[in-house]
PDB file of N, CA and C in Angstrom:
ATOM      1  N   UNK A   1     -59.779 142.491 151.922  1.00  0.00           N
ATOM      2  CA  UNK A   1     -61.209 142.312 152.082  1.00  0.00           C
ATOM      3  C   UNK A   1     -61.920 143.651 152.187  1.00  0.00           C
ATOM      4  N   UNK A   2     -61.107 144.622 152.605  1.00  0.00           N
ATOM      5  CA  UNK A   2     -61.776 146.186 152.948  1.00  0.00           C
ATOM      6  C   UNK A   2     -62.287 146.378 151.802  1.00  0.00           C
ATOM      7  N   UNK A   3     -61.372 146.623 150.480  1.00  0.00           N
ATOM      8  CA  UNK A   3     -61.444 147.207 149.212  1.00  0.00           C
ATOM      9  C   UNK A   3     -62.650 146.308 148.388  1.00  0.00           C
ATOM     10  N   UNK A   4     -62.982 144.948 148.693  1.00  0.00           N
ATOM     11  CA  UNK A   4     -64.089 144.222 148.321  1.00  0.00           C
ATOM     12  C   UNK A   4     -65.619 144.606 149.069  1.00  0.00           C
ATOM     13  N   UNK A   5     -65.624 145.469 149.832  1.00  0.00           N
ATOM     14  CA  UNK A   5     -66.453 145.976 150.632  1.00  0.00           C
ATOM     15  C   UNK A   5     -67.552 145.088 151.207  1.00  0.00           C
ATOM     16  N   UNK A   6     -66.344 144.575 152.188  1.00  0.00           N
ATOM     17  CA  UNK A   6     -67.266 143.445 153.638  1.00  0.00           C
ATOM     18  C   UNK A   6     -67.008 144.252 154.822  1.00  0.00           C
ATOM     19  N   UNK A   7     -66.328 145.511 154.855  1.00  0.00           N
ATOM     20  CA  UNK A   7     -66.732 145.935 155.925  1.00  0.00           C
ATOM     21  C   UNK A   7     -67.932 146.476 156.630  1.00  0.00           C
ATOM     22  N   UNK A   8     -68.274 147.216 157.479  1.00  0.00           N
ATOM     23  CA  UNK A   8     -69.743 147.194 157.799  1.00  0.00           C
ATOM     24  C   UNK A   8     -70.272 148.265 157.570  1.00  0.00           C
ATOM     25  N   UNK A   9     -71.162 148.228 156.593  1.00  0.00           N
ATOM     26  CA  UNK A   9     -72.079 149.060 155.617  1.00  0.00           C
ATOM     27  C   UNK A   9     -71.527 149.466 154.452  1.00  0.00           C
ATOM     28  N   UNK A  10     -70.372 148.109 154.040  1.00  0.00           N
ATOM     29  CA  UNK A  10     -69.913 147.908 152.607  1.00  0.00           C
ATOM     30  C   UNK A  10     -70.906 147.089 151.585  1.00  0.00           C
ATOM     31  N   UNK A  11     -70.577 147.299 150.598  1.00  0.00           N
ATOM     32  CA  UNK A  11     -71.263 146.925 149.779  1.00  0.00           C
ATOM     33  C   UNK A  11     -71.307 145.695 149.188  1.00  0.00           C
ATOM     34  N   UNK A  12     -70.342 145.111 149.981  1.00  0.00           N
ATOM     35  CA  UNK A  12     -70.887 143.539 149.943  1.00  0.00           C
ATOM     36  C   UNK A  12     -71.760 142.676 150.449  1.00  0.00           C
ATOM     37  N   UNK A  13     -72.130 144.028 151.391  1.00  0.00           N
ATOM     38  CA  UNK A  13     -73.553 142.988 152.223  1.00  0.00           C
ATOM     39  C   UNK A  13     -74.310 143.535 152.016  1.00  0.00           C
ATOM     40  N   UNK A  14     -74.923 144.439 150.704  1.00  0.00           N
ATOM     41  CA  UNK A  14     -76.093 144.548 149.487  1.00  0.00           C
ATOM     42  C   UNK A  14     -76.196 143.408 149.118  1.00  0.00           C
ATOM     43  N   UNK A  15     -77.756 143.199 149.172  1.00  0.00           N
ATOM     44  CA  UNK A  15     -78.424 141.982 148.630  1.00  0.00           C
ATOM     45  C   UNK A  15     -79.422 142.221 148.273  1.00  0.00           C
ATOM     46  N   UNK A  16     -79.827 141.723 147.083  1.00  0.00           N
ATOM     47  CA  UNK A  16     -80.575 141.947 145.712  1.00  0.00           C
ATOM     48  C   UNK A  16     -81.089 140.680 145.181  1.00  0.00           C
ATOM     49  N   UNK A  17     -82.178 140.080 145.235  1.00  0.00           N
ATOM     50  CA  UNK A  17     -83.259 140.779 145.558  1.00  0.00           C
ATOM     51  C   UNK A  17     -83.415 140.353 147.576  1.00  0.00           C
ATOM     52  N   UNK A  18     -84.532 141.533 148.017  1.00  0.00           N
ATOM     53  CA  UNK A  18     -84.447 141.746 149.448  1.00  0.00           C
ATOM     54  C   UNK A  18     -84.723 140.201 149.781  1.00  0.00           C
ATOM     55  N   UNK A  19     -84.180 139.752 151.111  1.00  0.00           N
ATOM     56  CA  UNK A  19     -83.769 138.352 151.362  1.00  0.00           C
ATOM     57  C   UNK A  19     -85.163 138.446 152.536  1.00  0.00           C
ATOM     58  N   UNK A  20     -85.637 137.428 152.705  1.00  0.00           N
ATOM     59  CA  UNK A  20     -86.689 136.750 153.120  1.00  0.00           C
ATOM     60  C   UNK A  20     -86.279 136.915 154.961  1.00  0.00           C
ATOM     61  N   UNK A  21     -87.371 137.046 155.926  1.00  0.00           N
ATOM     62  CA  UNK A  21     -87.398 137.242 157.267  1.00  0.00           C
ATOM     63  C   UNK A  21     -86.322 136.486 157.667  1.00  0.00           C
ATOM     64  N   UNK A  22     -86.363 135.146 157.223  1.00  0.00           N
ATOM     65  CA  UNK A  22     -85.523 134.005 158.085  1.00  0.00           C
ATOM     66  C   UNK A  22     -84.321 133.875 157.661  1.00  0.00           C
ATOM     67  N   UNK A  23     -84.180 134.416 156.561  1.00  0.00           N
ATOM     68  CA  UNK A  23     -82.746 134.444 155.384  1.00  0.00           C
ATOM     69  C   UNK A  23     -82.224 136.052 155.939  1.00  0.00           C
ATOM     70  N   UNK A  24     -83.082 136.640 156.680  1.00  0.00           N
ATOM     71  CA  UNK A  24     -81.946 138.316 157.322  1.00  0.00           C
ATOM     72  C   UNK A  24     -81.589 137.582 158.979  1.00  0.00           C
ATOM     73  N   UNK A  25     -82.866 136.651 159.591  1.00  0.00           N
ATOM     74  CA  UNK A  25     -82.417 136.474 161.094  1.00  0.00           C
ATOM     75  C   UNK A  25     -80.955 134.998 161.163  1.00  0.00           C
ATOM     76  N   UNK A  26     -80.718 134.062 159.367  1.00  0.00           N
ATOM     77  CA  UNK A  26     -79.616 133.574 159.312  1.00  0.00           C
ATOM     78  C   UNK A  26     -78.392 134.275 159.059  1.00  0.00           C
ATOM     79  N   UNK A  27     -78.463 135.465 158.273  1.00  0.00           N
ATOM     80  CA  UNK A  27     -77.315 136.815 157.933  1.00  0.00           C
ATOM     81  C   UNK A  27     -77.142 136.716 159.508  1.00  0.00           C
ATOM     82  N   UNK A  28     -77.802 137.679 160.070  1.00  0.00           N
ATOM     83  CA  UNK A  28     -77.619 138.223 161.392  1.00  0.00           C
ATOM     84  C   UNK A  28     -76.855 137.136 162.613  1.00  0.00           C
ATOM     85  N   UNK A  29     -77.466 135.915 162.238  1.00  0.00           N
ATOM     86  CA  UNK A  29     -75.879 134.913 162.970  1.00  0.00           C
ATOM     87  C   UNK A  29     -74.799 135.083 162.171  1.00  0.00           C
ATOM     88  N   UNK A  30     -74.802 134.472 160.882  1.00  0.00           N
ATOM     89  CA  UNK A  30     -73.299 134.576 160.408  1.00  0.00           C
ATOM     90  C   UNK A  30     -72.488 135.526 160.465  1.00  0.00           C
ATOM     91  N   UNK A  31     -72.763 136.578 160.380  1.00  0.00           N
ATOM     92  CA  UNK A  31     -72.379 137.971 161.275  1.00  0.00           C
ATOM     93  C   UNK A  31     -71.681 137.953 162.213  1.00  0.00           C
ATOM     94  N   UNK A  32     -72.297 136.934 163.479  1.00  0.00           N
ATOM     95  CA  UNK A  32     -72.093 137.202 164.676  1.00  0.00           C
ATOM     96  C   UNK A  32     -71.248 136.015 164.849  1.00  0.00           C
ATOM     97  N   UNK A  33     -71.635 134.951 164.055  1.00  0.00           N
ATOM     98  CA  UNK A  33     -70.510 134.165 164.012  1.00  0.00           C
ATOM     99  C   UNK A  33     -69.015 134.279 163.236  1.00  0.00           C
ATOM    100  N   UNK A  34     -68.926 135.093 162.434  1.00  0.00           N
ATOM    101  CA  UNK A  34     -67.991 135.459 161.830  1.00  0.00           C
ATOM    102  C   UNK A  34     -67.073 136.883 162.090  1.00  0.00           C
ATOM    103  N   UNK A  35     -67.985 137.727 162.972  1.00  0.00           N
ATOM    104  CA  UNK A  35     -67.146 139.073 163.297  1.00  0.00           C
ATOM    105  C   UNK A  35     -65.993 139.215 163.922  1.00  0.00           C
ATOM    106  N   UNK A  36     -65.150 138.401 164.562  1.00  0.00           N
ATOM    107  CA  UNK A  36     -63.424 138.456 164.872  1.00  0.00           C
ATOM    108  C   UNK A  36     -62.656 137.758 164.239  1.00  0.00           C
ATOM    109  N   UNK A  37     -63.441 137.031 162.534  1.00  0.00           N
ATOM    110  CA  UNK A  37     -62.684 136.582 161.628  1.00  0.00           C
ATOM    111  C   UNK A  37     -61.728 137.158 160.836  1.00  0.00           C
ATOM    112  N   UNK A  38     -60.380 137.360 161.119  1.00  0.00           N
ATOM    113  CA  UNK A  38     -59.443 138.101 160.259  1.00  0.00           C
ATOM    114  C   UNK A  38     -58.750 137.217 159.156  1.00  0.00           C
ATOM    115  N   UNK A  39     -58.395 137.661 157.864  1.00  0.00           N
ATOM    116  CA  UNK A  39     -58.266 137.078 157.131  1.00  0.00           C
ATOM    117  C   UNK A  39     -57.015 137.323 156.507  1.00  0.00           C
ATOM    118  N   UNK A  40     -56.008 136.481 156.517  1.00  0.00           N
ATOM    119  CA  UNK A  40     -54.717 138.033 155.989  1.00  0.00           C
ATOM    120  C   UNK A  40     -54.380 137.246 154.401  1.00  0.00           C
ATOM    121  N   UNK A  41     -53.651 137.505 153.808  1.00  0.00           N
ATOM    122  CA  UNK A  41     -52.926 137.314 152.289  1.00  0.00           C
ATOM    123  C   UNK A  41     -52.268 136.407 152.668  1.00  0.00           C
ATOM    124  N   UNK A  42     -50.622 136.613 153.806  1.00  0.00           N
ATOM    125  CA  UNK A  42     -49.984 136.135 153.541  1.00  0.00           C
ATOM    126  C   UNK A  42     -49.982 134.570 154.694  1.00  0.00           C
ATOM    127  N   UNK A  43     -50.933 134.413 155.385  1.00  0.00           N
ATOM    128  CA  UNK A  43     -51.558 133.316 156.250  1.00  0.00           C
ATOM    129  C   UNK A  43     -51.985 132.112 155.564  1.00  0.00           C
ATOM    130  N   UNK A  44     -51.900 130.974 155.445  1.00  0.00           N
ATOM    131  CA  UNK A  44     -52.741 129.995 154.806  1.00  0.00           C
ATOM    132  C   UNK A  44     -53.448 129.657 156.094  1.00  0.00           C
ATOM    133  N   UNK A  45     -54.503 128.901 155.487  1.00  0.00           N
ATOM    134  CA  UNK A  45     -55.918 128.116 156.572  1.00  0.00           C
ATOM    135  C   UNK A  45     -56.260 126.952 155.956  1.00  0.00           C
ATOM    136  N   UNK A  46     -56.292 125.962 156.819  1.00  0.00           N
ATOM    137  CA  UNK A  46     -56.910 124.691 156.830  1.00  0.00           C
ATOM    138  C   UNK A  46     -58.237 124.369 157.274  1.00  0.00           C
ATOM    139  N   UNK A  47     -58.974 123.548 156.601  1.00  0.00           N
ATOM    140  CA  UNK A  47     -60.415 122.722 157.232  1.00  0.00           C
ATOM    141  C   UNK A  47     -59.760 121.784 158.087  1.00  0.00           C
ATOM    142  N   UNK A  48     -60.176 121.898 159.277  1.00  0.00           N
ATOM    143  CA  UNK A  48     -60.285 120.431 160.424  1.00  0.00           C
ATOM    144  C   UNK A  48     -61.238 120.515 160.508  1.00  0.00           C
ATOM    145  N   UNK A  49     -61.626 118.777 160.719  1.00  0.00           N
ATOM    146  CA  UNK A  49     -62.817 118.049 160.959  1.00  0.00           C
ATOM    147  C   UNK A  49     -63.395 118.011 162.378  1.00  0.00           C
ATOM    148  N   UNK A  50     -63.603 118.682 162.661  1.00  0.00           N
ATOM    149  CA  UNK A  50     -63.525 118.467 164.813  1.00  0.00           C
ATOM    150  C   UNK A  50     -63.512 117.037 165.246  1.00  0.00           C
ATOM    151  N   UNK A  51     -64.896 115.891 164.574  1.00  0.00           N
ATOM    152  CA  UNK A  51     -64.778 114.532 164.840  1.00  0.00           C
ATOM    153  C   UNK A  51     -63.462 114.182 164.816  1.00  0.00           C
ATOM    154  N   UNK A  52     -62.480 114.414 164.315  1.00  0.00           N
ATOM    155  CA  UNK A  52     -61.445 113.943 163.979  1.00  0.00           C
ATOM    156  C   UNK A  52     -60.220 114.974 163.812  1.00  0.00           C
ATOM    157  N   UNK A  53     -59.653 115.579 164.587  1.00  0.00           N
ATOM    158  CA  UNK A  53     -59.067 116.518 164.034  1.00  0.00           C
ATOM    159  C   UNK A  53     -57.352 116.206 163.638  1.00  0.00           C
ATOM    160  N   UNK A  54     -57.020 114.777 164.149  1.00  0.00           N
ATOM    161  CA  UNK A  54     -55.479 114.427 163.511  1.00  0.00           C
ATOM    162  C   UNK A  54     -55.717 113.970 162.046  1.00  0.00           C
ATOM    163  N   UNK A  55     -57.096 112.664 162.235  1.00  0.00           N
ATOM    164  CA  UNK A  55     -56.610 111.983 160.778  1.00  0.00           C
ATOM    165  C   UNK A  55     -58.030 113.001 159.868  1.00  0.00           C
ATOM    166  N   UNK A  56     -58.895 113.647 159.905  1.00  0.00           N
ATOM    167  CA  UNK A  56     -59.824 114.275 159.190  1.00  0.00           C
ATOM    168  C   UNK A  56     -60.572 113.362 158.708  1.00  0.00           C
ATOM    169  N   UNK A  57     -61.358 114.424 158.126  1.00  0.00           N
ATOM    170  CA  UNK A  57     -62.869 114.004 157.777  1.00  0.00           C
ATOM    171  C   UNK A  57     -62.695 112.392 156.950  1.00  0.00           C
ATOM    172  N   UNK A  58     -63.703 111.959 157.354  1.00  0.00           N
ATOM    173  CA  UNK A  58     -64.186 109.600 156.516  1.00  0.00           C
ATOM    174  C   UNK A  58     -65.533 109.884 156.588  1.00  0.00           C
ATOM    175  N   UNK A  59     -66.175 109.121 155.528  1.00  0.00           N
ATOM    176  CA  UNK A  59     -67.467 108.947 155.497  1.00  0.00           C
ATOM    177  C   UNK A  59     -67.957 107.985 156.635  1.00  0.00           C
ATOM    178  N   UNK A  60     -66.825 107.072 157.024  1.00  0.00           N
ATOM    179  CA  UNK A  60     -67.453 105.971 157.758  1.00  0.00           C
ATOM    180  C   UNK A  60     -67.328 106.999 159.476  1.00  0.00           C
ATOM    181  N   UNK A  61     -66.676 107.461 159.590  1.00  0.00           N
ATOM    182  CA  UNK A  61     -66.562 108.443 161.095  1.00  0.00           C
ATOM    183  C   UNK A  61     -67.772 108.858 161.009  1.00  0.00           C
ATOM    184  N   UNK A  62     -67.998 109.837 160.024  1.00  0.00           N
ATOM    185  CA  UNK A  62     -69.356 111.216 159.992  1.00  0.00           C
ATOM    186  C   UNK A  62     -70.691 110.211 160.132  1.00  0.00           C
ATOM    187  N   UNK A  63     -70.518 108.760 159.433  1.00  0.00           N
ATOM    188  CA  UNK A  63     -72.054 107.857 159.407  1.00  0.00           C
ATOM    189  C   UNK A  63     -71.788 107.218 161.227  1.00  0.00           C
ATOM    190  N   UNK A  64     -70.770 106.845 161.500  1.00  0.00           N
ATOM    191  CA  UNK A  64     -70.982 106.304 163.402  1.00  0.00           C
ATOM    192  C   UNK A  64     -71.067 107.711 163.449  1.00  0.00           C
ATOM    193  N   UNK A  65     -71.183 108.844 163.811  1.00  0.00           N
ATOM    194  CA  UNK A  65     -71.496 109.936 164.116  1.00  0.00           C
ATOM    195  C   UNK A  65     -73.134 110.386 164.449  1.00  0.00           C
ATOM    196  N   UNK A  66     -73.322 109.945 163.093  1.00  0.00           N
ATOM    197  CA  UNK A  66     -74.905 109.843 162.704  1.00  0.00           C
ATOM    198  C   UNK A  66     -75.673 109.357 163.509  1.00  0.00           C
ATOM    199  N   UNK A  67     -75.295 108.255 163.504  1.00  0.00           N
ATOM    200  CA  UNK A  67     -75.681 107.221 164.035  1.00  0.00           C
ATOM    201  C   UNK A  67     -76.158 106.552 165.566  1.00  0.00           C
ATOM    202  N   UNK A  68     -74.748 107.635 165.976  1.00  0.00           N
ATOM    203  CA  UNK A  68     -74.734 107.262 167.225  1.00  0.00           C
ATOM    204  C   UNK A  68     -75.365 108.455 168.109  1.00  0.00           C
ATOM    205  N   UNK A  69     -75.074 108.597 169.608  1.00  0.00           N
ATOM    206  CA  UNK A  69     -75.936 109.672 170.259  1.00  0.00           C
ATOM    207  C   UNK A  69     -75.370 110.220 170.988  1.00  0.00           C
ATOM    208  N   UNK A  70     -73.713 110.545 170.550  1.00  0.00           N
ATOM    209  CA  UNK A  70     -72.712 111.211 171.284  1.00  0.00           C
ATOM    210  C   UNK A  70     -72.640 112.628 170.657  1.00  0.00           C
ATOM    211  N   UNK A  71     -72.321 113.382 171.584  1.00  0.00           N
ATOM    212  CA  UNK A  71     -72.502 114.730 171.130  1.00  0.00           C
ATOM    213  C   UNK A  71     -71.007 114.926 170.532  1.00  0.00           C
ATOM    214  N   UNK A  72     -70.791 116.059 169.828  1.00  0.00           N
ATOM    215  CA  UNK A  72     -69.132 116.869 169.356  1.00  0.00           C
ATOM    216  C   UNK A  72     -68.749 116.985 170.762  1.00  0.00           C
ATOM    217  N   UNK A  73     -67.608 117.109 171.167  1.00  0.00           N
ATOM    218  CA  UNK A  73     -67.375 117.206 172.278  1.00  0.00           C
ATOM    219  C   UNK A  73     -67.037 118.753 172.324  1.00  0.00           C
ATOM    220  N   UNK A  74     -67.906 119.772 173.064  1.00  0.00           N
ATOM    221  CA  UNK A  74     -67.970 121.135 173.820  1.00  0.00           C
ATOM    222  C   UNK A  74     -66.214 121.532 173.777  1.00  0.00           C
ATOM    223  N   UNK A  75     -65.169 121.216 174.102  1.00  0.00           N
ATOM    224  CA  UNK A  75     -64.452 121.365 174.295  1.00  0.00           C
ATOM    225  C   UNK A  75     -63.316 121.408 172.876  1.00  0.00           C
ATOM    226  N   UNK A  76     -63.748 120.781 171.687  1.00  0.00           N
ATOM    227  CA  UNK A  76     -63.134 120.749 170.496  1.00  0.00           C
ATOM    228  C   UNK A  76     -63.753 121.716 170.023  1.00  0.00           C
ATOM    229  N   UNK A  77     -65.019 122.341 170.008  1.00  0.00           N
ATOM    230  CA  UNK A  77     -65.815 123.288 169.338  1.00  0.00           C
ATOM    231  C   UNK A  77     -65.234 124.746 170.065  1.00  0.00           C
ATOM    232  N   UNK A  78     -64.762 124.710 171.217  1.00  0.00           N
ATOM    233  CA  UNK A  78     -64.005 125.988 171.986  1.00  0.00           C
ATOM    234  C   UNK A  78     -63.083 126.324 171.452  1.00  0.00           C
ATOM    235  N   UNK A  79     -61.973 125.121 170.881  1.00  0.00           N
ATOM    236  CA  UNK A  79     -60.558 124.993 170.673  1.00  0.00           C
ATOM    237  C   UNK A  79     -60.413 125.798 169.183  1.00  0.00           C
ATOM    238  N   UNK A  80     -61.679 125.910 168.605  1.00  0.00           N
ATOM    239  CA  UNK A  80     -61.955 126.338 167.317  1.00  0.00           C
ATOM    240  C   UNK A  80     -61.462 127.803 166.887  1.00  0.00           C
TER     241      UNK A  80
END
């Protein structure tokens, strides 16, 4: 990822054309949400669904989700 230049004040985070007030204060989270993300070659990574994290993501889970007025549970979003 170094040599693709995402490190900080690489040239992957040049953006062309200049990005809009609310489109630099959304950069500026993903940033902050993403800065102790290490990424290696020889690691694989999976998507889990938090609603669900044995059997994964259903349309019918994510719509009672919707639906209903239960929050993600704080404690699966930590585990992250």
């Amino acid at each position: 990822m170094v040599r693709l230049g995402w490190t900080v004040g690489g040239r992957g985070w040049a953006w062309r054309p200049r990005l809009l007030a609310w489109e630099e204060d959304s950069m500026r989270e993903y940033i902050l949400l993403l800065h102790n993300v290490v990424l290696q070659d020889n690691v694989s990574d999976t998507w889990r669904w938090l609603l669900d994290p044995v059997h994964g993501y259903s349309v019918r889970e994510a719509y009672r989700f919707l639906i209903s007025d239960e929050q993600v549970d704080k404690t699966l979003v930590d585990d992250v």
